[in-house]
Protein backbone atom coordinates (compact mmCIF):
# COMPACT_ATOMS: atom_id res chain seq x y z
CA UNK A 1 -10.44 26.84 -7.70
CA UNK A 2 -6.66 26.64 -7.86
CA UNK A 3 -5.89 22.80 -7.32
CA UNK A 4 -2.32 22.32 -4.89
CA UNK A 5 0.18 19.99 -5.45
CA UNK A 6 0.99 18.60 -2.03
CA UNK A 7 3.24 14.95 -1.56
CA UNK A 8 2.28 11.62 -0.36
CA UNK A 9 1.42 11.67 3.22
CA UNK A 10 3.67 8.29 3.39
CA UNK A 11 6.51 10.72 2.15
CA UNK A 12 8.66 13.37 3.86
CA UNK A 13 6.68 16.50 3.45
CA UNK A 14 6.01 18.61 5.83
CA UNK A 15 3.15 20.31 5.05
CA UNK A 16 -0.27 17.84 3.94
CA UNK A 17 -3.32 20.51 3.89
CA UNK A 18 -2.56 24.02 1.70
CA UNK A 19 -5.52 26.77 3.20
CA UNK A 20 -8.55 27.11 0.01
CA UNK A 21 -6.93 24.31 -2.17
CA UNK A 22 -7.67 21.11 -3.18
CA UNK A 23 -5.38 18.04 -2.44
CA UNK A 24 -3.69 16.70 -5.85
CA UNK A 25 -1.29 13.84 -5.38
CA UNK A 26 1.90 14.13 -6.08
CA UNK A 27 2.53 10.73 -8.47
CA UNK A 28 5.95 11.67 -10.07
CA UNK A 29 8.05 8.49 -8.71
CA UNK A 30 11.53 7.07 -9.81
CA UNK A 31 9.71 4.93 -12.67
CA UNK A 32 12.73 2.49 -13.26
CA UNK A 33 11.58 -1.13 -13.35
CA UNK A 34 12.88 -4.57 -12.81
CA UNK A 35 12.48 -6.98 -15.38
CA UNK A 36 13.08 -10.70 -16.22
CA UNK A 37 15.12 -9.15 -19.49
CA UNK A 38 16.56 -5.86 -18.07
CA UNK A 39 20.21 -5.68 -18.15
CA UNK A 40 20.70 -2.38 -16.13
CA UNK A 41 21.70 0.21 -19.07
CA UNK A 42 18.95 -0.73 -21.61
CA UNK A 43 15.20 1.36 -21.15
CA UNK A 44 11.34 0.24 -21.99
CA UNK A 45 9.54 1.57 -24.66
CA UNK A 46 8.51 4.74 -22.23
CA UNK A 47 12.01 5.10 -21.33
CA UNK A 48 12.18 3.88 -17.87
CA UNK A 49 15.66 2.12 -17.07
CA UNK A 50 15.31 -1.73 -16.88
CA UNK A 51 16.79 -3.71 -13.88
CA UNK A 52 17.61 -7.34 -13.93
CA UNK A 53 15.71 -9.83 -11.90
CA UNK A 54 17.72 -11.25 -9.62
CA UNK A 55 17.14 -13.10 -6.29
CA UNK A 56 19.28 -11.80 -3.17
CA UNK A 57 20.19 -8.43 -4.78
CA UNK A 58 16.90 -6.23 -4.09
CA UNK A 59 15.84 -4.63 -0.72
CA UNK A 60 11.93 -3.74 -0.73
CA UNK A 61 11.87 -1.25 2.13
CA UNK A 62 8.51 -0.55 4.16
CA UNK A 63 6.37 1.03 6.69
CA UNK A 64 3.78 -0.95 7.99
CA UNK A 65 1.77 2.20 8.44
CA UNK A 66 1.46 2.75 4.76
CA UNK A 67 -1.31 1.47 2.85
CA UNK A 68 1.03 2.09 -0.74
CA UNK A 69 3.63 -0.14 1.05
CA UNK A 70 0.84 -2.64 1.89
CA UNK A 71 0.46 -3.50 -1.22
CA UNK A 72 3.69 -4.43 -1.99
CA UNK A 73 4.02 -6.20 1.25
CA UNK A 74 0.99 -8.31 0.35
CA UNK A 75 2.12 -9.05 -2.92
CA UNK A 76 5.14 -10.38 -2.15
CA UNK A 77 3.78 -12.28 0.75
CA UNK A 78 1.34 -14.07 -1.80
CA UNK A 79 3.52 -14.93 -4.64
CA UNK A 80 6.51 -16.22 -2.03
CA UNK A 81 9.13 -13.86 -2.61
CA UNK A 82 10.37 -13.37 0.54
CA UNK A 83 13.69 -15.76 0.14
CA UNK A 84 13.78 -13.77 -2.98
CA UNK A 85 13.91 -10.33 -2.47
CA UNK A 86 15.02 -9.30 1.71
CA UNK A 87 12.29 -6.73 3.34
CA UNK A 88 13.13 -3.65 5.52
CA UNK A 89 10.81 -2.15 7.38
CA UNK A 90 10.78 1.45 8.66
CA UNK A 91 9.11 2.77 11.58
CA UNK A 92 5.54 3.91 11.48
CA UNK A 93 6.65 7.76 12.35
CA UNK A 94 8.89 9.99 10.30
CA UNK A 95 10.38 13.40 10.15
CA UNK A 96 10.88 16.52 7.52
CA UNK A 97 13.87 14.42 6.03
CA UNK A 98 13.09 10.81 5.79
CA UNK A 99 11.87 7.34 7.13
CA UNK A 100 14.02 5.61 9.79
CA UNK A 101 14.94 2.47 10.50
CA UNK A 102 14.74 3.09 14.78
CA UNK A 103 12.72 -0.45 14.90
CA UNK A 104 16.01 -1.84 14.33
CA UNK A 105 18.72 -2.20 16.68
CA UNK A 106 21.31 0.87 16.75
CA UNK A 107 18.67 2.02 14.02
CA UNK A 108 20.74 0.74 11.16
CA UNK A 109 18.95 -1.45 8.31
CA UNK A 110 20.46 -4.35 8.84
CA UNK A 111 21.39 -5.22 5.44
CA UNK A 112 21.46 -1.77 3.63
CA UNK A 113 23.27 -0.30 7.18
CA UNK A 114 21.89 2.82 6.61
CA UNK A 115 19.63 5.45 9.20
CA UNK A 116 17.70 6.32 6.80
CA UNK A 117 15.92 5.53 3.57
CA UNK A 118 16.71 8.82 2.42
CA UNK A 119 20.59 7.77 2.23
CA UNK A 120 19.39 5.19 -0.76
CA UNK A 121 17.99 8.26 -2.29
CA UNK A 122 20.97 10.59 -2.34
CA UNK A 123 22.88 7.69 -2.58
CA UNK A 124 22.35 7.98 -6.45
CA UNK A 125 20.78 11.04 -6.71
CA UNK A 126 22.23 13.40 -4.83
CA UNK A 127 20.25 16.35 -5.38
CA UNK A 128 16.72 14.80 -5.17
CA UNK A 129 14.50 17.51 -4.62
CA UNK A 130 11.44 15.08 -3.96
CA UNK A 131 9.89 13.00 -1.06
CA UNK A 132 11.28 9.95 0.59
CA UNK A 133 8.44 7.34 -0.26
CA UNK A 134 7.92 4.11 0.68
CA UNK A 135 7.45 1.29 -0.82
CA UNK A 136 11.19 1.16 -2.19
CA UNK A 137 13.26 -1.02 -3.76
CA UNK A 138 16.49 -0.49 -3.10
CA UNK A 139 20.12 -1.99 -4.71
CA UNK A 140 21.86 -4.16 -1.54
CA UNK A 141 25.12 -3.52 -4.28
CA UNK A 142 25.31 -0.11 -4.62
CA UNK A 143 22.91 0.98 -2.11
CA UNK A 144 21.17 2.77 -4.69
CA UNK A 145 17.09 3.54 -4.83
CA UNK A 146 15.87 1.71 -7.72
CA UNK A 147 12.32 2.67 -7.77
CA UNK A 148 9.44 3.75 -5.48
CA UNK A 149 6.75 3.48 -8.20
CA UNK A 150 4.42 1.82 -6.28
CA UNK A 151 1.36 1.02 -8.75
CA UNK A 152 4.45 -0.63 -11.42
CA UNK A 153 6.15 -2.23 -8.91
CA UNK A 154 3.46 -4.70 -7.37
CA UNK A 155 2.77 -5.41 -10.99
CA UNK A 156 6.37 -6.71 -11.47
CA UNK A 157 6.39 -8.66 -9.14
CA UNK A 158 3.60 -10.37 -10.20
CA UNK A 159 4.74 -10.49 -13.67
CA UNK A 160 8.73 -10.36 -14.08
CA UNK A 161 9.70 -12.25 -10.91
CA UNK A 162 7.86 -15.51 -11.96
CA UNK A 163 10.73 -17.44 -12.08
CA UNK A 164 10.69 -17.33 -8.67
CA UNK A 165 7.54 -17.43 -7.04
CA UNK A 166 6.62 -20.14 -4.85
CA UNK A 167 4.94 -23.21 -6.12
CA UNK A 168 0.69 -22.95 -6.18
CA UNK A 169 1.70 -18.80 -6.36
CA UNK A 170 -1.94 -17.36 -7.00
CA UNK A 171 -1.85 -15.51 -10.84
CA UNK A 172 -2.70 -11.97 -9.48
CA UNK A 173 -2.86 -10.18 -12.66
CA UNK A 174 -4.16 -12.49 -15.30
CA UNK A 175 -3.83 -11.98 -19.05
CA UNK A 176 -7.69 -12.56 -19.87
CA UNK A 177 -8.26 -10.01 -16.42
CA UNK A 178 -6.01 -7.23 -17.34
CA UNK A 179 -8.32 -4.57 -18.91
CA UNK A 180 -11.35 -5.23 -16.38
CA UNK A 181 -8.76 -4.90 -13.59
CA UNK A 182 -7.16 -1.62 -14.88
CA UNK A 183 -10.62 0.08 -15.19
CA UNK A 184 -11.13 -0.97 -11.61
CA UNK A 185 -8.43 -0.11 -10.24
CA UNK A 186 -7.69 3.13 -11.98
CA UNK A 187 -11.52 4.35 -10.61
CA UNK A 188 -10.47 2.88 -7.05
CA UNK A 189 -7.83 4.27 -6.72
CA UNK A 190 -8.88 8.03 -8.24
CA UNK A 191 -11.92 7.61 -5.80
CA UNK A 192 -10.75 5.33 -2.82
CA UNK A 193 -7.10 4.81 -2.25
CA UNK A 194 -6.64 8.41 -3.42
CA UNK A 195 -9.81 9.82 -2.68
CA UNK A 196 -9.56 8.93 1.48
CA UNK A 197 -6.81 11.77 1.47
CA UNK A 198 -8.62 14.74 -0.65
CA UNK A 199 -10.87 14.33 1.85
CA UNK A 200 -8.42 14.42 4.55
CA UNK A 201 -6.29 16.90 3.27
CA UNK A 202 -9.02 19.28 1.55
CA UNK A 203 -8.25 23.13 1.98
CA UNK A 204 -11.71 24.35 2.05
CA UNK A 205 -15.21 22.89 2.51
CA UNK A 206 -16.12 22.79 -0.90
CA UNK A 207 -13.46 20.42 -1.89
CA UNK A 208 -13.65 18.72 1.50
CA UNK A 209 -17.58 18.01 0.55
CA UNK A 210 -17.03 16.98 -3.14
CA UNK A 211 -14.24 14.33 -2.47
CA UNK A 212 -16.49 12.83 0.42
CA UNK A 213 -19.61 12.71 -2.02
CA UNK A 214 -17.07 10.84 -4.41
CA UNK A 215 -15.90 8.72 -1.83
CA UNK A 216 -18.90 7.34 -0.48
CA UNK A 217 -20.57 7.64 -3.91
CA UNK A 218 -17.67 4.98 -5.17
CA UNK A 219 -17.72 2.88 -2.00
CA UNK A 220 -21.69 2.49 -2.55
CA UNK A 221 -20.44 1.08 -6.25
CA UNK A 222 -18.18 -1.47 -4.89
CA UNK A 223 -20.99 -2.11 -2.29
CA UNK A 224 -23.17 -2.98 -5.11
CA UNK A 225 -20.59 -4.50 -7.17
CA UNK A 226 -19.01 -7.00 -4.54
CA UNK A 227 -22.99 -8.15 -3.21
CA UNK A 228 -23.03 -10.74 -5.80
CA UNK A 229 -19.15 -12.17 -6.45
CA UNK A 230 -16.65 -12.57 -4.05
CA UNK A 231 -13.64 -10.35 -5.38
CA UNK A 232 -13.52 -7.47 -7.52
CA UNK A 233 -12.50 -9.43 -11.04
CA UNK A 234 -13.09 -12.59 -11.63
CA UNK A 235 -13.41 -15.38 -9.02
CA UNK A 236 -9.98 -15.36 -7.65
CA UNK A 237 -7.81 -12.80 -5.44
CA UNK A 238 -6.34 -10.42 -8.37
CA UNK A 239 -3.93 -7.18 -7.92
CA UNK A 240 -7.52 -5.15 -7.69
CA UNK A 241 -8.59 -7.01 -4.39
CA UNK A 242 -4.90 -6.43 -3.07
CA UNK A 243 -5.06 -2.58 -4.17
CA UNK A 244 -8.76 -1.97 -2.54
CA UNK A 245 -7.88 -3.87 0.46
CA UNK A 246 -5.22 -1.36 1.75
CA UNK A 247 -7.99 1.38 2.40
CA UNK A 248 -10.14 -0.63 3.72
CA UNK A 249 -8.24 -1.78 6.22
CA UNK A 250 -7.16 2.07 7.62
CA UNK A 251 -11.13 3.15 7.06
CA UNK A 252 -12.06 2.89 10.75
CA UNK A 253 -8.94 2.51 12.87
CA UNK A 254 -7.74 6.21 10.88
CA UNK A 255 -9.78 7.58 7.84
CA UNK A 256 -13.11 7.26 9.57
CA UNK A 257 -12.42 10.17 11.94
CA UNK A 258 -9.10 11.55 11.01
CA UNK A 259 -9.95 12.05 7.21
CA UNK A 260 -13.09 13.05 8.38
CA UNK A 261 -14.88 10.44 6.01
CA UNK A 262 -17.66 9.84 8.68
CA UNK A 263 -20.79 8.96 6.43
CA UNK A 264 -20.02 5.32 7.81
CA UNK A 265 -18.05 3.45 9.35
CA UNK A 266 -16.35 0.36 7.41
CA UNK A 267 -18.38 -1.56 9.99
CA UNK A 268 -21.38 -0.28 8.82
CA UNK A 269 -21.14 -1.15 5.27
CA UNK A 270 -22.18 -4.51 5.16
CA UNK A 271 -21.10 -5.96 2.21
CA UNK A 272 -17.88 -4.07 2.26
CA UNK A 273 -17.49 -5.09 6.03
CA UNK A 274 -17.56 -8.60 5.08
CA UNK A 275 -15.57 -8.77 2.20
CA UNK A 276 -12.92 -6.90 4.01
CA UNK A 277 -12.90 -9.43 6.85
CA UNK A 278 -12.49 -12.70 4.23
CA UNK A 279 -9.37 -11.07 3.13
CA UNK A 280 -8.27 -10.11 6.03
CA UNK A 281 -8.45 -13.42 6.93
CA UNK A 282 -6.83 -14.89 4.28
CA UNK A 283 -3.26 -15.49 4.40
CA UNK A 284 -1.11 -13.06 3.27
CA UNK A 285 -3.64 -9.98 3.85
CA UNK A 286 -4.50 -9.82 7.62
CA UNK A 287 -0.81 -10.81 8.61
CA UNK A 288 0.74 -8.07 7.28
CA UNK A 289 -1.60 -5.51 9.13
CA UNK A 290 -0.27 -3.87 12.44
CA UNK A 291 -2.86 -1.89 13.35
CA UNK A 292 -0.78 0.35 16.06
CA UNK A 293 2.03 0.97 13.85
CA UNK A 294 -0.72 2.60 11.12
CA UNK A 295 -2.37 4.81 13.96
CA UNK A 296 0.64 5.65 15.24
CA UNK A 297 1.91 6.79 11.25
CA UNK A 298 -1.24 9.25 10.50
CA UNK A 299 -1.79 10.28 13.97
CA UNK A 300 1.50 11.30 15.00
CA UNK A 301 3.16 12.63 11.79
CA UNK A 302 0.12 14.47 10.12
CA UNK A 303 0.28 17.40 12.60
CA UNK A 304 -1.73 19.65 10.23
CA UNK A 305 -4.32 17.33 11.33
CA UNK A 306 -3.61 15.83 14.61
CA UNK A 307 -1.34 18.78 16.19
CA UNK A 308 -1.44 17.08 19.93
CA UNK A 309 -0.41 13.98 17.85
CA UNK A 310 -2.44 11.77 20.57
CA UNK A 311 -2.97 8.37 18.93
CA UNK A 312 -6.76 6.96 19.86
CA UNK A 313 -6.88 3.67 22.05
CA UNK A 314 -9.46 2.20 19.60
CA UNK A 315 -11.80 1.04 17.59
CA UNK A 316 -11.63 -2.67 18.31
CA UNK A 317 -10.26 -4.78 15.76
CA UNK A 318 -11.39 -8.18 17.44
CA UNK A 319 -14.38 -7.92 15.02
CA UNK A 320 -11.91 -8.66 11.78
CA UNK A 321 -12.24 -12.13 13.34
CA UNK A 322 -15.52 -12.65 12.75
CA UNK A 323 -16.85 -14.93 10.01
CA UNK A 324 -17.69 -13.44 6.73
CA UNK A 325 -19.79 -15.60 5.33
CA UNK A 326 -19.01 -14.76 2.07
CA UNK A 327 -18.11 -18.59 1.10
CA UNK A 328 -21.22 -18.89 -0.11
CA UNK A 329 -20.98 -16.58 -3.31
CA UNK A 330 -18.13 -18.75 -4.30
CA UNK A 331 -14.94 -18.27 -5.62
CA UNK A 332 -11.80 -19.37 -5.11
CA UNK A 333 -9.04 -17.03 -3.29
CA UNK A 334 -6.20 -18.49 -5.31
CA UNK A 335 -7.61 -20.28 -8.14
CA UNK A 336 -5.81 -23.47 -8.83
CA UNK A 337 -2.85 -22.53 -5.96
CA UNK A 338 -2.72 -22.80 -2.30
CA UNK A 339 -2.49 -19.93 0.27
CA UNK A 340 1.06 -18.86 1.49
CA UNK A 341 3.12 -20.39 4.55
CA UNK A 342 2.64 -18.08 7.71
CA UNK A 343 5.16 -15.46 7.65
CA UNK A 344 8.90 -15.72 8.56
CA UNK A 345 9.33 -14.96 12.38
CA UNK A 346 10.98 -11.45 11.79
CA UNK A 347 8.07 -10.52 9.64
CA UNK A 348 5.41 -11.42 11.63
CA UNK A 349 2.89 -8.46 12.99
CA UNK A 350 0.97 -8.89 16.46
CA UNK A 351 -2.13 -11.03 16.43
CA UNK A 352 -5.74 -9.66 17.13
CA UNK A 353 -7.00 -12.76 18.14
């Protein structure tokens, strides 16, 4: 079976599902980085251009629908960034052509005073033949896209920006951590993050069938994995609780029954239920999750899907309240720091409680 090539679903395409194919991300992203040492013209040793780090000159633009853009938003939340580096945040539904900023009066960014994120992206590359994702960071200068890969750029700011993170900052990506984390996260995100969409998207039953066996196959994994320690590596929040997270968080409210990934609900997973819940109600996790503006994203722009584009009243979120319980298998959310201050005012998302 011929595989498809089809863009993010938090891009601009048009199209998500191609008839008899298989859904194959599309993970080509402007790969330019920022760095403590970049200096704007010189490259790292895979050739990707290397910003400066600099406070007040970088725009991280959002959705809040977005689970890629989640990440990002969570990171930054955690390490104290946000006096650092501004945040923009899109609407939850886009067209053919780009994100918008219509949350925001007139519907102008107000610090990049553009419509559109797409304007960043022709801004320096006029011809760019590819979709408008989100996350993005974007040059307040020049009003220039710097980069929208997502998977590098959490990791920056976890690494590069430390000069700047806020005092008892947790260390999400620690040196003694890094290989266990990769190997998680590379099979989370092939089978999880990834995989919640090749079901979605699948072109026929047969590929619909053998990403949902995967799915479930690598959610019964972490089930197993996550019964006896509190996070995925280690004993404190890392980049691999922040990356798993995302999903888990859109499993019932959208991938449940618009993905079609209907073995179980999140709810029903016990272990993965509760874990979910003590990061959601952690600082820096459950604030940042709207769960309106991410029904109104899949249900509303995925028409291939959802063609009347009705958005569901539920499920009830009142249950991410709930105690977890998982305390008792130890750990320590941020290791030797403290949790974040509650969001600024302009960031905050509506409570559930």
């Amino acid at each position: 079976m011929n595989d498809s090539t089809v863009n993010d679903s938090e891009s601009t395409a048009g199209s998500y599902v191609t008839p008899g194919a298989e859904f194959t991300r599309d993970t080509n992203y402007i790969d330019d980085r920022i760095t403590a040492n970049g200096t704007g013209n010189g490259h790292d040793d895979d050739g990707r251009l290397l910003w400066p780090v600099e406070p007040d000159r970088y725009r991280l633009v959002v959705a809040r629908g977005c689970p890629w853009a989640n990440r990002a938003v969570i990171s930054r939340r955690l390490l104290g960034l946000e006096n650092v580096i501004s945040m923009g945040i899109a609407g939850p539904v886009h067209d053919k052509r780009s994100w918008s900023f219509d949350l925001d009066p007139d519907g102008l960014d107000p610090v990049l005073r553009i419509p559109r994120l797409q304007d960043a992206f022709l801004a320096r590359y006029p011809d760019y033949p590819r979709g408008i994702t989100v996350p993005a960071i974007v040059d307040v200068r020049t009003g220039h896209v710097v980069t929208n890969d997502f998977p590098q750029m959490t990791l920056d700011l976890a690494l590069e920006w430390t000069q700047y993170h806020r005092e008892g900052a947790p260390d999400l990506y620690p040196v003694d951590l890094r290989a266990e984390i990769d190997e998680v996260n590379s099979l989370v995100f092939s089978d999880v993050n990834n995989g919640v969409y090749r079901c979605g998207f699948a072109g026929s039953q047969r590929s619909y069938e053998r990403a949902y066996r995967t799915l479930f196959d690598r959610l019964d994994w972490l089930s197993e994995r996550l019964s006896t320690r509190r996070f995925l590596v280690g004993d404190t929040i890392t980049e691999a609780d922040i990356r798993l997270f995302t999903t888990l968080a859109r499993f019932d409210a959208v991938y449940h029954g618009h993905f079609k990934t209907n073995r179980q609900k999140l709810t029903e997973m016990p272990v993965l239920w509760a874990y979910a819940r003590d990061l959601f109600q952690t600082p820096g996790f459950g604030d940042t999750i709207d769960f309106e503006q991410i029904k109104q994203h899949y249900y509303i722009v995925q028409t291939d899907l959802n063609p009347t584009q009705i958005v569901p009243v539920g499920p009830d979120v009142s249950g991410w309240l709930e105690p977890s319980g998982r305390e008792d298998l130890g750990g320590r959310p941020f290791g030797d720091g403290t949790p974040p201050p509650a969001p600024i005012e302009a960031e905050r998302v509506p409570s559930i409680g």
